[in-house]
C-alpha atoms as a PDB file:
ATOM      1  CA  UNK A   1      14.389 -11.711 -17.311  1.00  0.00           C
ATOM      2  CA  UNK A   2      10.969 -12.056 -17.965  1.00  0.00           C
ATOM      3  CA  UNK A   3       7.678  -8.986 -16.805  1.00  0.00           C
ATOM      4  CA  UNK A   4       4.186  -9.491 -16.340  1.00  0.00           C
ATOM      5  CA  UNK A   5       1.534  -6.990 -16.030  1.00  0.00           C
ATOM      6  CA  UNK A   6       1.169  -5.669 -12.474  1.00  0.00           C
ATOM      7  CA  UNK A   7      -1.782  -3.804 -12.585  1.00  0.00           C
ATOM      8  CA  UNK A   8      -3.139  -1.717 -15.452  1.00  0.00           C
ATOM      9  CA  UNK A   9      -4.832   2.086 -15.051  1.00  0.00           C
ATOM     10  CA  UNK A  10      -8.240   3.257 -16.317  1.00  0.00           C
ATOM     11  CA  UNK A  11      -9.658   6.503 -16.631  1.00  0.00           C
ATOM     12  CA  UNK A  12     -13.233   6.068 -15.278  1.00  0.00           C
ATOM     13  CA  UNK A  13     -16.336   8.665 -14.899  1.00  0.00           C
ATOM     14  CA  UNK A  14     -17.724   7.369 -11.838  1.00  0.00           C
ATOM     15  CA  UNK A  15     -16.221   5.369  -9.085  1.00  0.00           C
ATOM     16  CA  UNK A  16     -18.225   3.397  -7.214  1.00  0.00           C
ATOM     17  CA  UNK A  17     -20.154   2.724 -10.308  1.00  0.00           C
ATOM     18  CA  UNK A  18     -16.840   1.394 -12.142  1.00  0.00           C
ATOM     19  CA  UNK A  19     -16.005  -0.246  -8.442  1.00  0.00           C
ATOM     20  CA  UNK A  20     -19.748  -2.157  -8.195  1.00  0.00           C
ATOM     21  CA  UNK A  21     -18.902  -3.061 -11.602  1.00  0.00           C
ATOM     22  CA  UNK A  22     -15.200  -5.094 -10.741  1.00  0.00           C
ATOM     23  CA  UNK A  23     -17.288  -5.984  -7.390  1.00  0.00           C
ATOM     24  CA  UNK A  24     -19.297  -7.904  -9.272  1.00  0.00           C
ATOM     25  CA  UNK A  25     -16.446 -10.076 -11.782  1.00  0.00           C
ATOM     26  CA  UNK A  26     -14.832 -10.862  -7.924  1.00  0.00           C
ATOM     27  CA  UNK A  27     -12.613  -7.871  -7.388  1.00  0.00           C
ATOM     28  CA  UNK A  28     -12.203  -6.426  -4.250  1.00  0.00           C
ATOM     29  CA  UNK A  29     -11.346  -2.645  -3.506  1.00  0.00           C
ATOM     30  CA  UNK A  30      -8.055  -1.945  -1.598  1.00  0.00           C
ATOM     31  CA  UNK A  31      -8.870   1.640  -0.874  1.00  0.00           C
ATOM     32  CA  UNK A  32     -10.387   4.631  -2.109  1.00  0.00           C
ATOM     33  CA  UNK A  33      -7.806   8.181  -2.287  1.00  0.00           C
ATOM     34  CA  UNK A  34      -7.015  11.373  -3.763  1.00  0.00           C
ATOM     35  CA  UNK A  35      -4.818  12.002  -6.586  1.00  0.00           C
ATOM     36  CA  UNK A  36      -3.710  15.507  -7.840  1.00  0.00           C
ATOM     37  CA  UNK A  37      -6.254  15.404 -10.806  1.00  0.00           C
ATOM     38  CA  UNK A  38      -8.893  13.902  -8.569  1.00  0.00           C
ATOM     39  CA  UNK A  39     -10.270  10.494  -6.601  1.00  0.00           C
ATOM     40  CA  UNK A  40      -8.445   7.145  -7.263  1.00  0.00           C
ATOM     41  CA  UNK A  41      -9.287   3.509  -6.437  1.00  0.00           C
ATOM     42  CA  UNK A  42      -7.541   0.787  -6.240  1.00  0.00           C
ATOM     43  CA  UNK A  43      -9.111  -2.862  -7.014  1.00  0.00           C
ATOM     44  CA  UNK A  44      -7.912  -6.421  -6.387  1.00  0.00           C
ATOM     45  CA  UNK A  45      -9.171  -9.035  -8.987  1.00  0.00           C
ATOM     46  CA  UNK A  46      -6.735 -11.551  -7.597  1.00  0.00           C
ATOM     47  CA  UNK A  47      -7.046 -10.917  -3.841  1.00  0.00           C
ATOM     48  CA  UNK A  48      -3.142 -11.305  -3.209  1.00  0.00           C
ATOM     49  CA  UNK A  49      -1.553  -8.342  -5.126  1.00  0.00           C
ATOM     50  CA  UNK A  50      -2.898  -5.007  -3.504  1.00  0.00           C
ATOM     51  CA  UNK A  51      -4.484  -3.511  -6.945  1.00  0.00           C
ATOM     52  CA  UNK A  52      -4.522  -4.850 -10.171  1.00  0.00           C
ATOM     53  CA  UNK A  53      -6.406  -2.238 -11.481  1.00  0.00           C
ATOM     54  CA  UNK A  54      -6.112   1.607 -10.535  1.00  0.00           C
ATOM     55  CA  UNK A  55      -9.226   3.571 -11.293  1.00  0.00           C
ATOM     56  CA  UNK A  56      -8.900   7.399 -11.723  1.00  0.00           C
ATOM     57  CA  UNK A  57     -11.823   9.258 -11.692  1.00  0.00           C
ATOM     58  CA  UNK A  58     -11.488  11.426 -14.227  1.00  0.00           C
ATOM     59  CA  UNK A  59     -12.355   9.922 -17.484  1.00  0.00           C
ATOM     60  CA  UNK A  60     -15.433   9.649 -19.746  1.00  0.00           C
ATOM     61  CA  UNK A  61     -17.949   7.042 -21.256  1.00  0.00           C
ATOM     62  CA  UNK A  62     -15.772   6.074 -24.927  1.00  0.00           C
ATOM     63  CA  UNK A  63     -17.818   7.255 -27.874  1.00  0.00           C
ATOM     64  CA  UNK A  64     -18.464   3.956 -29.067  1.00  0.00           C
ATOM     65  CA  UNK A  65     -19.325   2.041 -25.514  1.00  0.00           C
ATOM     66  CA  UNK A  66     -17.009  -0.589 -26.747  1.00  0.00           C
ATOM     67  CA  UNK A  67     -13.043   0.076 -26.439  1.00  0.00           C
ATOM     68  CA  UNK A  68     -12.432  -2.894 -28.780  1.00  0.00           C
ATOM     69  CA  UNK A  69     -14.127  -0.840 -31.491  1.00  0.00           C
ATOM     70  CA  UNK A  70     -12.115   2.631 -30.697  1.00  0.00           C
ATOM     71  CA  UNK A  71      -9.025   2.995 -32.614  1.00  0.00           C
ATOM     72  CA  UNK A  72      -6.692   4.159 -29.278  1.00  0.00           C
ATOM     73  CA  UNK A  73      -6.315   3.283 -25.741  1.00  0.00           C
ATOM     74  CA  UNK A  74      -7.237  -0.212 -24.123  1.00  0.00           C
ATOM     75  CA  UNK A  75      -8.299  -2.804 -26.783  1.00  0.00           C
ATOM     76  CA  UNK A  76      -9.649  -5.160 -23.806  1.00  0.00           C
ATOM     77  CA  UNK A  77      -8.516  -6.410 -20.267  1.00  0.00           C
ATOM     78  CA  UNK A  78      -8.401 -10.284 -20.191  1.00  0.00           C
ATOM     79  CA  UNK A  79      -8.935 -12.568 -17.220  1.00  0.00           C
ATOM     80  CA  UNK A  80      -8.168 -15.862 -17.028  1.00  0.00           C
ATOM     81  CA  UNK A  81     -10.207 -18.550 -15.531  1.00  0.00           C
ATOM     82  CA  UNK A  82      -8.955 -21.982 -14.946  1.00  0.00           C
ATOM     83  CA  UNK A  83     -11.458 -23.904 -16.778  1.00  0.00           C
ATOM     84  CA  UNK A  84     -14.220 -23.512 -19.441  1.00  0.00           C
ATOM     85  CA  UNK A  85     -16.733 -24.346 -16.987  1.00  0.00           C
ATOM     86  CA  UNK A  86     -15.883 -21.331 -14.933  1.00  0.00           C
ATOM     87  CA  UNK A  87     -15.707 -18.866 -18.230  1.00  0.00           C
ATOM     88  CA  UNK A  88     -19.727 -20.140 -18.290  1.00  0.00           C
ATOM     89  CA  UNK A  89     -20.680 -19.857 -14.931  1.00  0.00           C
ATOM     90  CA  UNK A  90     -19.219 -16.420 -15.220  1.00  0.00           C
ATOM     91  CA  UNK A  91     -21.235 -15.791 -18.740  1.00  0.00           C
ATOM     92  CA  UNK A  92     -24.581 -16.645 -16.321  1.00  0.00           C
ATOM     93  CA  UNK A  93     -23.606 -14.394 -13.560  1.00  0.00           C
ATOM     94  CA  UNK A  94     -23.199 -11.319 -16.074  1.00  0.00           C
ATOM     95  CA  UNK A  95     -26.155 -12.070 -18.414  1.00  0.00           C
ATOM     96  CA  UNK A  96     -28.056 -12.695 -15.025  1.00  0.00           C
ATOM     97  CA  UNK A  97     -27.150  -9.110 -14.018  1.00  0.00           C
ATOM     98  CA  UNK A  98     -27.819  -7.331 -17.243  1.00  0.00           C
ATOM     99  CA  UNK A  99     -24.940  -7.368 -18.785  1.00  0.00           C
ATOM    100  CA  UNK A 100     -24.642  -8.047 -22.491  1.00  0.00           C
ATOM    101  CA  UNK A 101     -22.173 -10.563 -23.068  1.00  0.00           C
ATOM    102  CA  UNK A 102     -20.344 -10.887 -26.816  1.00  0.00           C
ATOM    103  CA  UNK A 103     -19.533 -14.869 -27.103  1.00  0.00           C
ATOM    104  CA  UNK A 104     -18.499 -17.441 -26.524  1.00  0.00           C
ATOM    105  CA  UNK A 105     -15.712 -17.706 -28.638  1.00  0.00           C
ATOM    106  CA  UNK A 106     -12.848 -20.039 -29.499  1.00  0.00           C
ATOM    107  CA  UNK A 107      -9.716 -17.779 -30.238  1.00  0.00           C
ATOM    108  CA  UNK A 108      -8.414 -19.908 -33.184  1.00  0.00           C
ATOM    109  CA  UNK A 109      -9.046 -20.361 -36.641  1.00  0.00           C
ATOM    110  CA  UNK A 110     -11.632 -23.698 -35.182  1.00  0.00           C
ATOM    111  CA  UNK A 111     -13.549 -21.111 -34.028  1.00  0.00           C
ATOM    112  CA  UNK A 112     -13.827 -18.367 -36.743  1.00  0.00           C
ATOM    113  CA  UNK A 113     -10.550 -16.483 -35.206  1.00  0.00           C
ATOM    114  CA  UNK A 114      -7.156 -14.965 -36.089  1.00  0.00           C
ATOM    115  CA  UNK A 115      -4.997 -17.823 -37.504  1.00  0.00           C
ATOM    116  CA  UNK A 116      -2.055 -17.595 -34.785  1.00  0.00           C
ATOM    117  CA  UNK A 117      -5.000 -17.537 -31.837  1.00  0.00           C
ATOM    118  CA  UNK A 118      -4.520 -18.921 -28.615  1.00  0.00           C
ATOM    119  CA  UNK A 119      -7.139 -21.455 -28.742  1.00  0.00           C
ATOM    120  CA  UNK A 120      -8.929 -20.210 -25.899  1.00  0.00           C
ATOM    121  CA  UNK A 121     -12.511 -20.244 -25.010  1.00  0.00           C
ATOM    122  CA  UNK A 122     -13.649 -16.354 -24.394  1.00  0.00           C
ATOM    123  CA  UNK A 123     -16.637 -14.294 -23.351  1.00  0.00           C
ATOM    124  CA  UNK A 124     -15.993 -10.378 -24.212  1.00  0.00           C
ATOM    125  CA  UNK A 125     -18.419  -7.802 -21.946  1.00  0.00           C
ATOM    126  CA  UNK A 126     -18.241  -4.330 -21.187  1.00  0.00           C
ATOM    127  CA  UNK A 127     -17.568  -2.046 -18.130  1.00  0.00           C
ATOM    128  CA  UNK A 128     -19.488   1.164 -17.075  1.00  0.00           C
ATOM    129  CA  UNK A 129     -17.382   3.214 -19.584  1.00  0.00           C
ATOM    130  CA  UNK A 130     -17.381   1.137 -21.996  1.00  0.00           C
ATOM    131  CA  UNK A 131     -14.151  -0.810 -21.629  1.00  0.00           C
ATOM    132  CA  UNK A 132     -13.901  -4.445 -22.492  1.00  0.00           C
ATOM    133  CA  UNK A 133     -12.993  -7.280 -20.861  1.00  0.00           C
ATOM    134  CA  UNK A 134     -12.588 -10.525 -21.428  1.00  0.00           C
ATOM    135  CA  UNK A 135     -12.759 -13.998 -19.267  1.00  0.00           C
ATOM    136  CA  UNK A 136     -10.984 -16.980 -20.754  1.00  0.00           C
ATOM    137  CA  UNK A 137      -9.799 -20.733 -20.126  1.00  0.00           C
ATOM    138  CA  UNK A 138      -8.053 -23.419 -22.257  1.00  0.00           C
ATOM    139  CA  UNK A 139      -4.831 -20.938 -23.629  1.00  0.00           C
ATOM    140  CA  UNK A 140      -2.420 -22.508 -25.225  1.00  0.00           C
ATOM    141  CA  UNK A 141       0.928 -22.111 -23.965  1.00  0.00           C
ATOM    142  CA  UNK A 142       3.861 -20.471 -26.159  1.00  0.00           C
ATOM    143  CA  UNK A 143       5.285 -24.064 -26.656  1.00  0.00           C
ATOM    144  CA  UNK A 144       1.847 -25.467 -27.098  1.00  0.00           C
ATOM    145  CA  UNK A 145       1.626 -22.941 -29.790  1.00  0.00           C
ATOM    146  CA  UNK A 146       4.858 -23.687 -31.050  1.00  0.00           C
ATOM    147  CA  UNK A 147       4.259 -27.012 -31.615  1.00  0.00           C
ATOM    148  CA  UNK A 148       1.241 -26.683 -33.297  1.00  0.00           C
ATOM    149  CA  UNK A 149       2.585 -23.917 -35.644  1.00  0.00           C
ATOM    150  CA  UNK A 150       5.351 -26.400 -36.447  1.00  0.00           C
ATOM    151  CA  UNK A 151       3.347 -29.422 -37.465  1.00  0.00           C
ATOM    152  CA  UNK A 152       1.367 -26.819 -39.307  1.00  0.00           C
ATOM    153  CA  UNK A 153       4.553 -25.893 -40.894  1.00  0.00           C
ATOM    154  CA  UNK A 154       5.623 -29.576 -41.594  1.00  0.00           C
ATOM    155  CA  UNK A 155       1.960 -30.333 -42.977  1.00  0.00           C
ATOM    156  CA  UNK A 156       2.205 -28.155 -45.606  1.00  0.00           C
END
């Protein structure tokens, strides 16, 4: 038996800015309610699933304005894309906006990265409150990765 992620929950400070925000990487808000500690939203980034993110508004800017640099919480949120092509279109559509983009980056040691990467091609940008996110194309799978671990393996 195997799980996936359904939907992952964020502590935002504002919630139409955090919703303009996913509106803008192609999400698409379910509906907006209250919760006992205050407003929550729901957001569709798939358009199937009815949220893959929940958004409770009551959270705060991180220190840093970068959750990959904070040591707790949400490291990043990754999206995949289905090609590299799309991963730079999106790049343009998020610089064109204002929005400072870290990358590209290949996620393997061919591209600077952690040894046991996935090979992928990534951009990393940040939300409202500073959490990141990530679009990416050209994964390997686990038995792609296998296989190349082994021949590594066998080379040496």
């Amino acid at each position: 038996m195997r799980l996936s992620i359904g939907h992952v929950g964020l502590h935002v400070r504002d919630l139409e800015e955090e919703i303009a925000f996913l509106e803008l990487i192609g999400g698409e808000l379910t509906c907006i309610d209250r919760a006992p500690v205050g407003r929550v939203a729901f957001v569709s980034l798939d358009g199937e699933r009815h949220h893959s993110l929940a958004l409770f508004e009551d959270g705060r800017r991180l220190p840093s304005g970068n959750s990959k640099t904070e040591p707790a919480g949400v490291h990043h949120i990754a999206l995949p894309a289905a090609s590299i092509d799309e991963v730079k279109s999106w790049e343009r559509k998020l610089a064109s906006a204002g929005i400072e983009i870290d990358g590209p980056h290949v996620q393997g040691p061919e591209g600077g990265g952690l040894d046991g990467g996935s090979g992928s091609y990534a951009i990393f940008f940040n939300d409202p409150n500073g959490i990141c996110f990530e679009i990416y194309a050209g994964a390997m799978t686990l038995p792609e990765f296998r296989r190349a671990e082994a021949a590594k393996t066998a080379a040496k």
